[in-house]
PDB file of N, CA and C in Angstrom:
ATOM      1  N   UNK A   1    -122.943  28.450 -49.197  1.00  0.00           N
ATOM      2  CA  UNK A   1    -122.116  29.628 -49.059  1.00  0.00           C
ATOM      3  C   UNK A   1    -120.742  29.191 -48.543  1.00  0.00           C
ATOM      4  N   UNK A   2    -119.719  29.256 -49.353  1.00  0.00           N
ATOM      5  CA  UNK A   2    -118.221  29.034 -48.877  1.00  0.00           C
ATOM      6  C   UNK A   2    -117.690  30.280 -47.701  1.00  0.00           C
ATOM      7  N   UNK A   3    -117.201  29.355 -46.395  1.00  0.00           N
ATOM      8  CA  UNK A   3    -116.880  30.381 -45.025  1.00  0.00           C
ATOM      9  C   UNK A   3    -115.620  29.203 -45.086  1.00  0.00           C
ATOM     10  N   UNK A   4    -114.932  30.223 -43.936  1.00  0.00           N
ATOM     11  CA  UNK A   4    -113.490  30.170 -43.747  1.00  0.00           C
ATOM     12  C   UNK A   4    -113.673  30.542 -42.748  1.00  0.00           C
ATOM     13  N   UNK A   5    -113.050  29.249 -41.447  1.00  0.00           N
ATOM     14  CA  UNK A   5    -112.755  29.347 -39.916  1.00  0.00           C
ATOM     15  C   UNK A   5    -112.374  30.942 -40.215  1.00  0.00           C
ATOM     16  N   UNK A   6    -112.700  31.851 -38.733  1.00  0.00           N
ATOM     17  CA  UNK A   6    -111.543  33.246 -38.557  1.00  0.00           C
ATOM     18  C   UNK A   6    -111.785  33.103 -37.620  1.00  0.00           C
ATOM     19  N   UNK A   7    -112.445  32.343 -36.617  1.00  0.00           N
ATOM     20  CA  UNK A   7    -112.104  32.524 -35.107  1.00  0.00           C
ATOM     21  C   UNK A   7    -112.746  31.329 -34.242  1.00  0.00           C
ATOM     22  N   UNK A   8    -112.007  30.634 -33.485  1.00  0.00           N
ATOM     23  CA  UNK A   8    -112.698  29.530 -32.459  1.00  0.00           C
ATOM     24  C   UNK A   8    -112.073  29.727 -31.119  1.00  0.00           C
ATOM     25  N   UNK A   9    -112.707  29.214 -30.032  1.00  0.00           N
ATOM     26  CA  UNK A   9    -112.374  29.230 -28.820  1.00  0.00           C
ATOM     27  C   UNK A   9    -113.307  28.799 -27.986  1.00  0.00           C
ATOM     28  N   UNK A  10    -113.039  27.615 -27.345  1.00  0.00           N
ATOM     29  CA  UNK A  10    -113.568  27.108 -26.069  1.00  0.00           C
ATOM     30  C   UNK A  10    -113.333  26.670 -25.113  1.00  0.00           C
ATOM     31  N   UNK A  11    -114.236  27.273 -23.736  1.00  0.00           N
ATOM     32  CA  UNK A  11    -113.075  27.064 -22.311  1.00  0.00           C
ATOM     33  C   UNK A  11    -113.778  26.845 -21.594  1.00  0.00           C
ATOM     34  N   UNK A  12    -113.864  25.767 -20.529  1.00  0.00           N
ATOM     35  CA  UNK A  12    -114.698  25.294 -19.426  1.00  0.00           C
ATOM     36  C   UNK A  12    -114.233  26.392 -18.311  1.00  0.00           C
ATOM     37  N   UNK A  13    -115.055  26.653 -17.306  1.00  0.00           N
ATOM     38  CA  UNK A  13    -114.834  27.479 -16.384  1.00  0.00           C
ATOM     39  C   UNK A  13    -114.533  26.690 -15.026  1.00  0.00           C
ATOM     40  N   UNK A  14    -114.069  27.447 -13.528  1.00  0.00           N
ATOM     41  CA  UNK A  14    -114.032  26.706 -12.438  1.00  0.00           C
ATOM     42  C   UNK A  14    -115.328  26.112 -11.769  1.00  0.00           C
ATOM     43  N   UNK A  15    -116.679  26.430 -12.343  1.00  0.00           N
ATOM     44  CA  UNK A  15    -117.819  25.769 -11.885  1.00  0.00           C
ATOM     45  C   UNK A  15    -118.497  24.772 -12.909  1.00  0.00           C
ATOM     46  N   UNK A  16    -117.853  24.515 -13.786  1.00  0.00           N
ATOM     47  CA  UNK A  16    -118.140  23.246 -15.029  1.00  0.00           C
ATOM     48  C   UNK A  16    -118.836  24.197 -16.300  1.00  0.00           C
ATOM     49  N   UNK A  17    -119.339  25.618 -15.784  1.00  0.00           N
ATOM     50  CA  UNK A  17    -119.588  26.311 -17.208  1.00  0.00           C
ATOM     51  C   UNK A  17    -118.814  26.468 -18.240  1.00  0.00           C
ATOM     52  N   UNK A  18    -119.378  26.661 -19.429  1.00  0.00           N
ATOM     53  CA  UNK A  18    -118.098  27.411 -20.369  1.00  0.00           C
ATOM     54  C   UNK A  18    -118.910  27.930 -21.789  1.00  0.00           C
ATOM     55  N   UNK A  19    -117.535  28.360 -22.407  1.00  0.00           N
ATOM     56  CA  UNK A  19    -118.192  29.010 -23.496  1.00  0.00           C
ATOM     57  C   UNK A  19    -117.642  28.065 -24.842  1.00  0.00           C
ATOM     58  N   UNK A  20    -118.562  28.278 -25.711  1.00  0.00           N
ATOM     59  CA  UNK A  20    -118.015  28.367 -27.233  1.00  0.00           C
ATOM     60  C   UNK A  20    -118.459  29.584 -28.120  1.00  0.00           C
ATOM     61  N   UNK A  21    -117.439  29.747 -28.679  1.00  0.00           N
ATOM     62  CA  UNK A  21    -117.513  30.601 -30.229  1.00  0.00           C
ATOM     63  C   UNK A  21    -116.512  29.911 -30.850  1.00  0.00           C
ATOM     64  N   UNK A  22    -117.158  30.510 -31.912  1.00  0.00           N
ATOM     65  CA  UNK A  22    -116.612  30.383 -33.504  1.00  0.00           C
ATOM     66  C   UNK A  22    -117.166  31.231 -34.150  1.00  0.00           C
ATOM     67  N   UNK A  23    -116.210  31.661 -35.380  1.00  0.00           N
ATOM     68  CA  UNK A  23    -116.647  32.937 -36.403  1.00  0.00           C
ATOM     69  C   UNK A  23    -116.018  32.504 -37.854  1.00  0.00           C
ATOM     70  N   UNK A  24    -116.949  32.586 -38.645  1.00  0.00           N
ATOM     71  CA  UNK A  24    -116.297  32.182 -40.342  1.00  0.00           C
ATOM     72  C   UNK A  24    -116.759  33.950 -40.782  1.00  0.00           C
ATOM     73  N   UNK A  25    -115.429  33.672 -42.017  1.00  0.00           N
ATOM     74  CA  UNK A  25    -115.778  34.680 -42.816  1.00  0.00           C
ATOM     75  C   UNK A  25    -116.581  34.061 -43.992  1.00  0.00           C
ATOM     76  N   UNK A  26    -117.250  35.386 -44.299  1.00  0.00           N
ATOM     77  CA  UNK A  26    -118.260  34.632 -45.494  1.00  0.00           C
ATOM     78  C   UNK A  26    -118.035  35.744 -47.315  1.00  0.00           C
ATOM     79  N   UNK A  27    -118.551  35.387 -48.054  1.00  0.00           N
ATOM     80  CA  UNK A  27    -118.453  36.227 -48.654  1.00  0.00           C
ATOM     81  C   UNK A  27    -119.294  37.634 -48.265  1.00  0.00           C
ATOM     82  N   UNK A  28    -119.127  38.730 -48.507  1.00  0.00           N
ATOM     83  CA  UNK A  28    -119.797  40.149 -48.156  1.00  0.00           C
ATOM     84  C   UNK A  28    -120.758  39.798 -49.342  1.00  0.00           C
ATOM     85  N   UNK A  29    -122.526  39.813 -48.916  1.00  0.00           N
ATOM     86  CA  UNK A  29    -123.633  39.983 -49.388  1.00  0.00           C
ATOM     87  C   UNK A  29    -124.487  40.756 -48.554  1.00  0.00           C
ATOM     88  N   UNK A  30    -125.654  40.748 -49.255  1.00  0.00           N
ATOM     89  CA  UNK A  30    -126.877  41.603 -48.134  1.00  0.00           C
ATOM     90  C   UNK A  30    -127.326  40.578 -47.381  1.00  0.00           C
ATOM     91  N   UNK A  31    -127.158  39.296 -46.922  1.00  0.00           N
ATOM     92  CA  UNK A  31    -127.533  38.703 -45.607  1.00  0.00           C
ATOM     93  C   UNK A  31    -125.957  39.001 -44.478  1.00  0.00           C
ATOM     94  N   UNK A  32    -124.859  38.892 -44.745  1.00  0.00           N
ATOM     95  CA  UNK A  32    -123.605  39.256 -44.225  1.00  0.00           C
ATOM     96  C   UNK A  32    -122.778  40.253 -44.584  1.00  0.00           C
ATOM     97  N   UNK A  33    -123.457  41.481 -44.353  1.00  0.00           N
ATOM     98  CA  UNK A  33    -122.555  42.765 -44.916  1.00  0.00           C
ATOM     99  C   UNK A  33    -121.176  42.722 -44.597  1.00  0.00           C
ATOM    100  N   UNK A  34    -120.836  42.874 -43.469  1.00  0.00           N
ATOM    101  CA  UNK A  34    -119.698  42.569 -42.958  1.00  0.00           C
ATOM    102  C   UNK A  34    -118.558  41.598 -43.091  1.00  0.00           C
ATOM    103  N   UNK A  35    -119.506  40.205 -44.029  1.00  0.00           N
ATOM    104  CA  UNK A  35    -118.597  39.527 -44.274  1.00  0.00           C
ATOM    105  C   UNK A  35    -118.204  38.314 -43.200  1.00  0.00           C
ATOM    106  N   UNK A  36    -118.641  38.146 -42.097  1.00  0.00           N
ATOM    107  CA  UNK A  36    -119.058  37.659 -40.843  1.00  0.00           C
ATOM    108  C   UNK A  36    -119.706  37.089 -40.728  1.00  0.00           C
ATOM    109  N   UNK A  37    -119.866  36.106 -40.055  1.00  0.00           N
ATOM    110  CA  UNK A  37    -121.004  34.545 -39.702  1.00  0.00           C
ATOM    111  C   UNK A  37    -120.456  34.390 -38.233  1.00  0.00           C
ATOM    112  N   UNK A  38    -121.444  34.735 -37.200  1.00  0.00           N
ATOM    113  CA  UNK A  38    -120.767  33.988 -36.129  1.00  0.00           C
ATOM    114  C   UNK A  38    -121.508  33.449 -34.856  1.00  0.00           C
ATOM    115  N   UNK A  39    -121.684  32.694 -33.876  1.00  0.00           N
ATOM    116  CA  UNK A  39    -122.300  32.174 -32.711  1.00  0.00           C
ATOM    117  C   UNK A  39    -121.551  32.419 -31.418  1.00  0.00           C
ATOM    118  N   UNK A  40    -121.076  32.965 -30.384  1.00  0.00           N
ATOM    119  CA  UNK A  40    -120.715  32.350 -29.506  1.00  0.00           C
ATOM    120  C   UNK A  40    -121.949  32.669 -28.272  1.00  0.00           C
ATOM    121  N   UNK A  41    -121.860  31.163 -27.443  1.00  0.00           N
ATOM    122  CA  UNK A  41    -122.237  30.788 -26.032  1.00  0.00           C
ATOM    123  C   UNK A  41    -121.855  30.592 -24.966  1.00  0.00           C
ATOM    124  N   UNK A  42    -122.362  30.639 -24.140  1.00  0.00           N
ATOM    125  CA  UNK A  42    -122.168  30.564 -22.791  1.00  0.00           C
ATOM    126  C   UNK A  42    -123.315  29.564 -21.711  1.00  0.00           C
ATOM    127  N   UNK A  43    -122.793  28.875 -21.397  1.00  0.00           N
ATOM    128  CA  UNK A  43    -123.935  28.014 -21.029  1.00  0.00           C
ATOM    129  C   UNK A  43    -123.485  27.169 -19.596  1.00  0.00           C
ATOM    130  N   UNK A  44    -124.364  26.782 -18.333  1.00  0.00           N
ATOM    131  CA  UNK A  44    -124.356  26.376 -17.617  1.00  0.00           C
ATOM    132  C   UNK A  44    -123.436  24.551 -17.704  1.00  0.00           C
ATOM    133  N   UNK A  45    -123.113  23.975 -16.822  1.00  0.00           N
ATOM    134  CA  UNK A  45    -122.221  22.818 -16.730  1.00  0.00           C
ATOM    135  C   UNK A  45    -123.308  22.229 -17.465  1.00  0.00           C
ATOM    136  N   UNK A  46    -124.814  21.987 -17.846  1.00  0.00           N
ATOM    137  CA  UNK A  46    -125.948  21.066 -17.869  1.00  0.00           C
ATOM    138  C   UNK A  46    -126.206  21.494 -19.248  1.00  0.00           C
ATOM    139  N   UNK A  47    -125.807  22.687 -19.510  1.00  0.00           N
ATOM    140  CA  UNK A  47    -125.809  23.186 -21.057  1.00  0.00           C
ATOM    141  C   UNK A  47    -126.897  24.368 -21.069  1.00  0.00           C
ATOM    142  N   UNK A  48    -127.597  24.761 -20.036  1.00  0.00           N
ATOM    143  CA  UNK A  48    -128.545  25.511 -20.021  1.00  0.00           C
ATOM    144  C   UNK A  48    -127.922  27.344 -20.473  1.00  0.00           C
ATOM    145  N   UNK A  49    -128.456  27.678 -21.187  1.00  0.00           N
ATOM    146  CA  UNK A  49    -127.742  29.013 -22.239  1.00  0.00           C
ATOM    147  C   UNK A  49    -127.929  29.950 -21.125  1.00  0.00           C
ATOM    148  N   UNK A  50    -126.870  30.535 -20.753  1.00  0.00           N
ATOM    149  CA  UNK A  50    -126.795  31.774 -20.363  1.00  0.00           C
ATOM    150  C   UNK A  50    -126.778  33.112 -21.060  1.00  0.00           C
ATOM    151  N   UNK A  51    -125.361  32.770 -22.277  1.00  0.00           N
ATOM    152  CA  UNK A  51    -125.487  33.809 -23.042  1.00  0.00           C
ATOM    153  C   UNK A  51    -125.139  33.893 -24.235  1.00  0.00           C
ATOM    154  N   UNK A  52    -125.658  34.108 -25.246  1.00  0.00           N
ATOM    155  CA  UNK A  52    -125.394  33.915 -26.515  1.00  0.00           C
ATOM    156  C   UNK A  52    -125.153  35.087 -27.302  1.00  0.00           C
ATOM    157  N   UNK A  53    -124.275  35.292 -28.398  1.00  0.00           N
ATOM    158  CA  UNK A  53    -124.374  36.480 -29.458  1.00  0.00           C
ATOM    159  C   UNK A  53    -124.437  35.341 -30.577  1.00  0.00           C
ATOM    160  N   UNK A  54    -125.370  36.158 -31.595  1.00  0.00           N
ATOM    161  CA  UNK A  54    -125.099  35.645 -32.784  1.00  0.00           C
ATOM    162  C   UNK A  54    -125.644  36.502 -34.005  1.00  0.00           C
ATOM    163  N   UNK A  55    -125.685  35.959 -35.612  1.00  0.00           N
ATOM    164  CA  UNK A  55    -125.809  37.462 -36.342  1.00  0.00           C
ATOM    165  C   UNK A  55    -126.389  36.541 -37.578  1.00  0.00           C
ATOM    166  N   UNK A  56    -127.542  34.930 -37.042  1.00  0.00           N
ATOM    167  CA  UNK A  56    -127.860  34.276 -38.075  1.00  0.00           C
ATOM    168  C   UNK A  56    -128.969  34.915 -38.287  1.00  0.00           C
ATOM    169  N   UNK A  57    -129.304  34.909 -39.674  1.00  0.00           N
ATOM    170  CA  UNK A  57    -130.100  35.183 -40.616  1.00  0.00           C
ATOM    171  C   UNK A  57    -131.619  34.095 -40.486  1.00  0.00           C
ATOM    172  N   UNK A  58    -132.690  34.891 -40.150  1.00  0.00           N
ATOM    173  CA  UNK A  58    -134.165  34.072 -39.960  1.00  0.00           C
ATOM    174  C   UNK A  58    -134.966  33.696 -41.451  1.00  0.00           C
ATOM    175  N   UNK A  59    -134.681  32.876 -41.727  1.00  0.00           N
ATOM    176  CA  UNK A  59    -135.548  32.719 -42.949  1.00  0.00           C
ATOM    177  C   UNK A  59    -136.820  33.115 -43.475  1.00  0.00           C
ATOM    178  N   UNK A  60    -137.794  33.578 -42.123  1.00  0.00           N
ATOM    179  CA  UNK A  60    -138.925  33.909 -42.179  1.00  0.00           C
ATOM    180  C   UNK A  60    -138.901  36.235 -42.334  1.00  0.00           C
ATOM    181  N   UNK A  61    -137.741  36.352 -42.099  1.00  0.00           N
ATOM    182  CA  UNK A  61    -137.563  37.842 -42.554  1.00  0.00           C
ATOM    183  C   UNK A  61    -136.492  38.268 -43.391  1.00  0.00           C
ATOM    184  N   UNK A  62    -136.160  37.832 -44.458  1.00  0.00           N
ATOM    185  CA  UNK A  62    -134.949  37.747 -45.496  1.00  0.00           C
ATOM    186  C   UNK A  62    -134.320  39.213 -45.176  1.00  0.00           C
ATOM    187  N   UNK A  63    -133.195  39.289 -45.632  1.00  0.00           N
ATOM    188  CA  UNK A  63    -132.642  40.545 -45.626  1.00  0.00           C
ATOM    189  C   UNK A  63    -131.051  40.574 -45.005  1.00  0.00           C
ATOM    190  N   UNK A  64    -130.701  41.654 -44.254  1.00  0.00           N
ATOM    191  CA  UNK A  64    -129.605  41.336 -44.084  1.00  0.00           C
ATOM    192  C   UNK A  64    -129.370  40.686 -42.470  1.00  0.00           C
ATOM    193  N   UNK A  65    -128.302  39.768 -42.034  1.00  0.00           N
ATOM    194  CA  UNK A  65    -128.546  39.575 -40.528  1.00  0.00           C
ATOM    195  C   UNK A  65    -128.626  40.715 -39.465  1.00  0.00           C
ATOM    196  N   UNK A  66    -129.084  40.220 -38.408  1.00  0.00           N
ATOM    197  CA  UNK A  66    -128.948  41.249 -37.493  1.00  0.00           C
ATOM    198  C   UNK A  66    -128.397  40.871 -36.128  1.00  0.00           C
ATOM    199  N   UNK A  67    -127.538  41.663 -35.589  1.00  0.00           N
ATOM    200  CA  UNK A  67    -126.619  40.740 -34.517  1.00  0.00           C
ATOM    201  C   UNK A  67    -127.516  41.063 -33.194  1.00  0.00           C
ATOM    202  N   UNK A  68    -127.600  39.814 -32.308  1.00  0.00           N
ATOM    203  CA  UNK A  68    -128.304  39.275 -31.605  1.00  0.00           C
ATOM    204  C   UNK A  68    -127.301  39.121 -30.322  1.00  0.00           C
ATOM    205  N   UNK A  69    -128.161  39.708 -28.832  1.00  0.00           N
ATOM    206  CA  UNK A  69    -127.638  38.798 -27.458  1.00  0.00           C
ATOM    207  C   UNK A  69    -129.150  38.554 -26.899  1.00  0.00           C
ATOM    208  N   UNK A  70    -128.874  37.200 -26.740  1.00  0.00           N
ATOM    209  CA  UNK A  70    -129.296  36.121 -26.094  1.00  0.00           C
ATOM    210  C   UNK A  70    -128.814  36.473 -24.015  1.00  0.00           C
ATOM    211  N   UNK A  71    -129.665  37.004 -23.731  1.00  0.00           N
ATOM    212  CA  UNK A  71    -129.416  36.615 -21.883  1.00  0.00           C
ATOM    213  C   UNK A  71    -130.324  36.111 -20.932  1.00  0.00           C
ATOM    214  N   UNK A  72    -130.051  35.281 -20.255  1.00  0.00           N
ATOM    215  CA  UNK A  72    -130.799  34.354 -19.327  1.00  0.00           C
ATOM    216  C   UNK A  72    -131.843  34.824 -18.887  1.00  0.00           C
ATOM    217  N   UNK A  73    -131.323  36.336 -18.181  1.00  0.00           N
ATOM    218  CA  UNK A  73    -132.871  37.277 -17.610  1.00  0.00           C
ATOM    219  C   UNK A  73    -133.411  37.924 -17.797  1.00  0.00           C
ATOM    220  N   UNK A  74    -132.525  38.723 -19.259  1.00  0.00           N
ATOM    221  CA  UNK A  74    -132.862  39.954 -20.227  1.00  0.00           C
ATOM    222  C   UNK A  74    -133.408  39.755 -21.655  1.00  0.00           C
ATOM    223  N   UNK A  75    -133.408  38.635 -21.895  1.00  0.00           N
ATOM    224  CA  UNK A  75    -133.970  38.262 -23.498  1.00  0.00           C
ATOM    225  C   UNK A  75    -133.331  38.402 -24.498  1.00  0.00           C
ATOM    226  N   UNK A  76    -133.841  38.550 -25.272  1.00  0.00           N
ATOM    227  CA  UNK A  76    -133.140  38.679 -27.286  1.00  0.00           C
ATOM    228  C   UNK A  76    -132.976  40.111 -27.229  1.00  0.00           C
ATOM    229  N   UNK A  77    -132.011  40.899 -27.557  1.00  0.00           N
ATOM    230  CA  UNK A  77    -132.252  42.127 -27.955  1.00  0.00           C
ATOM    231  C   UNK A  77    -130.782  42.636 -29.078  1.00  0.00           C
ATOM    232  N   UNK A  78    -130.658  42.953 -29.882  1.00  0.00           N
ATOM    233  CA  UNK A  78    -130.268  43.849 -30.971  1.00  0.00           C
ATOM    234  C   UNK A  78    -129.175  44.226 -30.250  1.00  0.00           C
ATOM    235  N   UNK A  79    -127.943  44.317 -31.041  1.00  0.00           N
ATOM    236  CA  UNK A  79    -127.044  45.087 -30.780  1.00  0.00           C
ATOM    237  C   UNK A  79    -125.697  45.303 -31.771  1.00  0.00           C
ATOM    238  N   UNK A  80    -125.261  46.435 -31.606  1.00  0.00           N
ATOM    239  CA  UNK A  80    -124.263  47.017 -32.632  1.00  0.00           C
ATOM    240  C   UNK A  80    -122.947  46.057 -32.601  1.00  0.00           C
ATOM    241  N   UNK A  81    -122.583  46.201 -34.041  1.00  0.00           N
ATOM    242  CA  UNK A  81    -121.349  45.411 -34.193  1.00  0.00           C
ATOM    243  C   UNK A  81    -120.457  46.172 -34.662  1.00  0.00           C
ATOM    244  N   UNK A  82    -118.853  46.348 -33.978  1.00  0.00           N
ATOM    245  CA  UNK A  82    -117.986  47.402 -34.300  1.00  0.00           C
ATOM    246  C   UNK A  82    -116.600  46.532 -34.435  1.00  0.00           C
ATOM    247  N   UNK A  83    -116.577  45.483 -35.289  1.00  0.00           N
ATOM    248  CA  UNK A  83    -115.959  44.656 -35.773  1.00  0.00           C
ATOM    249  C   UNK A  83    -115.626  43.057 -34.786  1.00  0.00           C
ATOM    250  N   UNK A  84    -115.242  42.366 -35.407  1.00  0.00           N
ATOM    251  CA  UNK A  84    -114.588  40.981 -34.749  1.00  0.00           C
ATOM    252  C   UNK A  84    -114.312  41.204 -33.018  1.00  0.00           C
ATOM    253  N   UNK A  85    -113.163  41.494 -33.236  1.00  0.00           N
ATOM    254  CA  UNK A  85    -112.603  41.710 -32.210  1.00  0.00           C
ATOM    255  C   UNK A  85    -112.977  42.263 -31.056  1.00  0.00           C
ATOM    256  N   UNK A  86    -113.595  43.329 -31.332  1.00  0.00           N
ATOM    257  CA  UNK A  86    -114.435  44.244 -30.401  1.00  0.00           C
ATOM    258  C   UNK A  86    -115.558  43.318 -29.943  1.00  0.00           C
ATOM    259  N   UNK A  87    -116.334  42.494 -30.462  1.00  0.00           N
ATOM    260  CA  UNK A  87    -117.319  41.568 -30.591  1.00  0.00           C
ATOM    261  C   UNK A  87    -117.055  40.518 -29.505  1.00  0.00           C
ATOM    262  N   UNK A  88    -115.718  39.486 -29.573  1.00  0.00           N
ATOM    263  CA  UNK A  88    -114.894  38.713 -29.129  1.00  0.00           C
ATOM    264  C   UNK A  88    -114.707  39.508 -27.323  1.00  0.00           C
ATOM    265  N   UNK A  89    -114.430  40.220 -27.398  1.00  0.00           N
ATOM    266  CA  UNK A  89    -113.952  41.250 -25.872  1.00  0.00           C
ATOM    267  C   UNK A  89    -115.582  41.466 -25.028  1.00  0.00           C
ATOM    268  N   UNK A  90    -116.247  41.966 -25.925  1.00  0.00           N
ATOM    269  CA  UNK A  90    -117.330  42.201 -25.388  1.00  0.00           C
ATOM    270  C   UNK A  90    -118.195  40.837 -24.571  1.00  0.00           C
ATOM    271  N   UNK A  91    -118.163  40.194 -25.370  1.00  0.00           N
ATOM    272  CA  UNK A  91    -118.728  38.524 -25.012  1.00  0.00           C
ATOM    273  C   UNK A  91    -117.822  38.022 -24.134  1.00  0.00           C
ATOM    274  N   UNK A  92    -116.471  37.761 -23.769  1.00  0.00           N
ATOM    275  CA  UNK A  92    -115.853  37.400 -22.999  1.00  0.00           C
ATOM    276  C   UNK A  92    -115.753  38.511 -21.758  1.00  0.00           C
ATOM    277  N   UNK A  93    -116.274  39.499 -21.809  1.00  0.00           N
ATOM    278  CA  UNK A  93    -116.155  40.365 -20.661  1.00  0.00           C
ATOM    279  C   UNK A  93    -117.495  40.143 -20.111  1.00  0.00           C
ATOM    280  N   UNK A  94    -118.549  39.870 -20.472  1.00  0.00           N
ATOM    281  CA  UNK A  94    -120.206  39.723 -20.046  1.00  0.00           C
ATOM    282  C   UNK A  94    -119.983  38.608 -19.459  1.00  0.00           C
ATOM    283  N   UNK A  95    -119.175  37.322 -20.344  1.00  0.00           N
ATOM    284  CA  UNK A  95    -119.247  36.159 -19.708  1.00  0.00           C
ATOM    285  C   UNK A  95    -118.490  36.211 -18.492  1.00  0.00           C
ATOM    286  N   UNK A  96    -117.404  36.803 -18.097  1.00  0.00           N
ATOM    287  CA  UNK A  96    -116.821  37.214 -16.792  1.00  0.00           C
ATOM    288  C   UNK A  96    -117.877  37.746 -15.664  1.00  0.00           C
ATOM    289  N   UNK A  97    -118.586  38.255 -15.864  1.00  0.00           N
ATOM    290  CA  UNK A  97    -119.445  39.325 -14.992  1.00  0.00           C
ATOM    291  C   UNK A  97    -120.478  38.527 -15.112  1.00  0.00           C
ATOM    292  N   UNK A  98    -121.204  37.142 -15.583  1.00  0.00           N
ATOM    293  CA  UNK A  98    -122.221  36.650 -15.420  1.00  0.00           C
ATOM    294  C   UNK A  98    -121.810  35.300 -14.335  1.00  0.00           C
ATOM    295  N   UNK A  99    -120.454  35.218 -14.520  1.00  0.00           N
ATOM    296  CA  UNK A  99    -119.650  33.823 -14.299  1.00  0.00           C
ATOM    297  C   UNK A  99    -119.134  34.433 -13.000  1.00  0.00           C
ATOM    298  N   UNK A 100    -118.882  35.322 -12.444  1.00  0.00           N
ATOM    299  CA  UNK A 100    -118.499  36.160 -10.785  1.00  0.00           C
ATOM    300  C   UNK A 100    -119.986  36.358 -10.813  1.00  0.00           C
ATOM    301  N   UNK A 101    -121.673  36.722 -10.676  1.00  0.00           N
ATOM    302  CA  UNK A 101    -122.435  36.927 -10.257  1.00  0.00           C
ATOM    303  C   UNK A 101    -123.098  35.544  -9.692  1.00  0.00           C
ATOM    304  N   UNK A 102    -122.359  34.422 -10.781  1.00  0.00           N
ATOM    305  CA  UNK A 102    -122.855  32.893 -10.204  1.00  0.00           C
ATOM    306  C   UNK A 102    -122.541  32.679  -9.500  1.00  0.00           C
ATOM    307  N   UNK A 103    -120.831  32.406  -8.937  1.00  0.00           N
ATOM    308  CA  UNK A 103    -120.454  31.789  -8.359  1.00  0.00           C
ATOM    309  C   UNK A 103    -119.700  32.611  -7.051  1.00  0.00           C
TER     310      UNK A 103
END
């Protein structure tokens, strides 16, 4: 499937945590309606995942993706996507409020 960088960013924090994302555009099909492919994390100095979004597609339930957060104490659970950007804010605002509850 041909994707095209549309978004990267990664930043160590003042306690050695940090995040990565990245987001490709993809072509719009029924696994990527939206047109969207994306991962970002959040993870301890040691790499241990704090928090993840992502919207990959499970091979074992075909269909279309479904966007995913990943949290340390709360688990996998489902959640709405109301474009890029909005997406991008949301994840960097959780990672703020997980990153002041650490440290």
């Amino acid at each position: 499937m041909p994707r095209t960088p549309r978004f990267q960013d990664d930043t160590e924090l003042s306690d050695g945590s940090r995040y990565e994302m990245v987001a490709w555009e993809v072509p719009t099909n029924t696994e990527y309606p939206e047109g969207i492919k994306y991962g970002f994390q959040y993870m301890t100095a040691d790499g241990t995942t704090l928090l993840r979004y992502d919207n990959y597609t499970e091979a074992e339930t075909p269909g279309p993706s479904r966007h995913h957060r990943h949290h340390y104490r709360e688990g996998v659970q489902d959640i709405g996507f109301a474009g890029l950007r909005n997406h991008i804010r949301r994840f960097k605002d959780e990672v703020d409020q997980i990153h002041d509850e650490r440290t």
